[in-house]
Protein backbone atom coordinates (compact mmCIF):
# COMPACT_ATOMS: atom_id res chain seq x y z
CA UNK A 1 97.35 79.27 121.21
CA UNK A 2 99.10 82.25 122.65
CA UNK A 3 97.11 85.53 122.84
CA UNK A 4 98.66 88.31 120.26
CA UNK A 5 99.43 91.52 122.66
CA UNK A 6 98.15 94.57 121.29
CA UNK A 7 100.50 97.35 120.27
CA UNK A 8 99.56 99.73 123.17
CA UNK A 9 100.87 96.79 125.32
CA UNK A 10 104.14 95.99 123.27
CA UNK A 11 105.08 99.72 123.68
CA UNK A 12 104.54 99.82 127.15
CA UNK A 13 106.86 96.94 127.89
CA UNK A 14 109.46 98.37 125.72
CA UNK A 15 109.04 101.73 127.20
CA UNK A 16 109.49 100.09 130.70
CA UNK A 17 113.04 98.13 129.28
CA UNK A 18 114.12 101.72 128.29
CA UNK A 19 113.11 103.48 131.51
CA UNK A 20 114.87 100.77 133.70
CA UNK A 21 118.56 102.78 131.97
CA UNK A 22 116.96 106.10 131.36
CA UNK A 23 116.83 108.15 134.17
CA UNK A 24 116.11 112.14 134.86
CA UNK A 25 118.38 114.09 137.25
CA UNK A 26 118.30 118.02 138.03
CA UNK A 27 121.38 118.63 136.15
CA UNK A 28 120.43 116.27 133.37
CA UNK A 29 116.49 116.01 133.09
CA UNK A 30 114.81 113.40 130.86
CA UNK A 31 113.08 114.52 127.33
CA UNK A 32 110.13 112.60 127.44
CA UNK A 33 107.81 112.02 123.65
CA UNK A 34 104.69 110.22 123.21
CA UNK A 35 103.47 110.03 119.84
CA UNK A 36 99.59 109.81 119.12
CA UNK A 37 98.16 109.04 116.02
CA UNK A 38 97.20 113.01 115.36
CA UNK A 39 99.98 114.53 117.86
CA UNK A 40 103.12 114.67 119.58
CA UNK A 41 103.42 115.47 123.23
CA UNK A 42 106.98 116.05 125.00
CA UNK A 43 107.94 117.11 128.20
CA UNK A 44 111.31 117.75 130.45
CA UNK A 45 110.76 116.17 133.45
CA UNK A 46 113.12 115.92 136.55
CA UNK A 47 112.56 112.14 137.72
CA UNK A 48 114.42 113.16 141.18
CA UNK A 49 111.23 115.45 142.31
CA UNK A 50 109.04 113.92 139.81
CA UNK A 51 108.04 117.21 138.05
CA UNK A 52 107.52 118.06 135.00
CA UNK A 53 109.74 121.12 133.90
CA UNK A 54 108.51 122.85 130.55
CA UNK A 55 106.42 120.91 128.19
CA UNK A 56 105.38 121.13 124.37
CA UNK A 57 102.55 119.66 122.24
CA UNK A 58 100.80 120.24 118.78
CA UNK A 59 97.66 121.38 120.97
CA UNK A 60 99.49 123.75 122.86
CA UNK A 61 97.98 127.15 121.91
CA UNK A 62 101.17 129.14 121.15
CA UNK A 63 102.36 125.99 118.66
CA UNK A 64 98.94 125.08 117.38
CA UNK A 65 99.18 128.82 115.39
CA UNK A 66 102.30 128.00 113.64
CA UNK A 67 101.82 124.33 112.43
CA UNK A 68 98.72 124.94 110.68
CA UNK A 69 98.95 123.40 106.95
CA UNK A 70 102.11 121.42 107.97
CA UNK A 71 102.82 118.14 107.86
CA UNK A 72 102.87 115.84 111.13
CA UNK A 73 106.77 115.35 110.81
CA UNK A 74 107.28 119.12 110.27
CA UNK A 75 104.99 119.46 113.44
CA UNK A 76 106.96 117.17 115.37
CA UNK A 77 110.29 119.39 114.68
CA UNK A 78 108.82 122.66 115.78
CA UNK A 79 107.23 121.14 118.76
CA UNK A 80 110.90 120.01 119.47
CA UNK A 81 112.03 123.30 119.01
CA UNK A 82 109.23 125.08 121.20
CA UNK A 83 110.32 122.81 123.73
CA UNK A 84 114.26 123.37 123.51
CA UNK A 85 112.97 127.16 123.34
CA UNK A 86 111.03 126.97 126.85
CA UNK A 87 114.29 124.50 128.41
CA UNK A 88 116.54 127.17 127.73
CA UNK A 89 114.67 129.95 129.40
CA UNK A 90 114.74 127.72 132.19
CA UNK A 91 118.38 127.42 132.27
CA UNK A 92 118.35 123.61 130.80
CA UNK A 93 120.92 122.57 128.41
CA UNK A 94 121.37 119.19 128.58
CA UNK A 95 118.34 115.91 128.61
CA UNK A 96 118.53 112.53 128.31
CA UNK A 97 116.25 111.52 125.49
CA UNK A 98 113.39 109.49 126.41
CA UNK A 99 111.63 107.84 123.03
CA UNK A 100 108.77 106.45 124.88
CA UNK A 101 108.96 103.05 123.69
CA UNK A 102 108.48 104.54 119.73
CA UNK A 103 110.87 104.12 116.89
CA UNK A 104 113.43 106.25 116.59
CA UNK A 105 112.27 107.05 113.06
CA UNK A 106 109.72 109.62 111.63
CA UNK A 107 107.74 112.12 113.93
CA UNK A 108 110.15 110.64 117.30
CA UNK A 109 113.42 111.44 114.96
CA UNK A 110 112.08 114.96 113.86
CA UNK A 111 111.61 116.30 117.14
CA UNK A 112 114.53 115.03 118.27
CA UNK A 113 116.41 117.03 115.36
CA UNK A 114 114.47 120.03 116.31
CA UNK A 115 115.20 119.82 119.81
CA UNK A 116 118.90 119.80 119.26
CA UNK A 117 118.60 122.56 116.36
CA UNK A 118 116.98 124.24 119.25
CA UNK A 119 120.06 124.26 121.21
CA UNK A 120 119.53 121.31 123.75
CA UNK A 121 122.54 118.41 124.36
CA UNK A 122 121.74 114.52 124.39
């Protein structure tokens, strides 16, 4: 009987089917999310130099003041908008979207939207 792969696993390999097209560049970085079960993490990185440019989470302490009371979806849109915020000072205006092997539904989908209401391209 075939052993059942756990869902840590399953997202990993579709993570690594995404990544194979997905790609950062210094013109174009990469918007990267991972979704935990209590936050949201996301982070422009430049895959070329493998740093990470300006990043964004519900425990940072300049977003963890405005979220209190809110739900994790509305969370997930300001952290996408904190991080559009930060890429813009930077002089970034256009990411490739990196889902991180998640759904593009729900808390992924929200801070997508608020990235892009933000004022970042992908």
């Amino acid at each position: 009987m075939a052993k059942k792969k756990s869902r840590a696993a399953s997202r990993t390999r579709r993570h690594s089917h995404v990544r194979r097209n997905i790609y950062g560049t210094s013109d174009r970085p990469r918007l990267s999310v991972f979704r935990s079960l209590n936050e949201i993490y996301a982070q422009v990185i430049d895959d070329l130099t493998a740093h990470t440019l300006v990043s964004a989470s519900t425990i940072d302490t300049k977003v963890r003041d405005e979220i209190e009371g809110l739900t994790k979806t509305e969370q997930a849109r300001l952290v996408g908008q904190a991080v559009a915020e930060r890429a813009l000072e930077k002089g970034i205006k256009k990411v490739v979207f990196d889902r991180g092997g998640f759904k593009y539904i729900g808390r992924v989908k929200a801070l997508a939207e608020g990235a892009r209401d933000g004022g970042l391209k992908f």
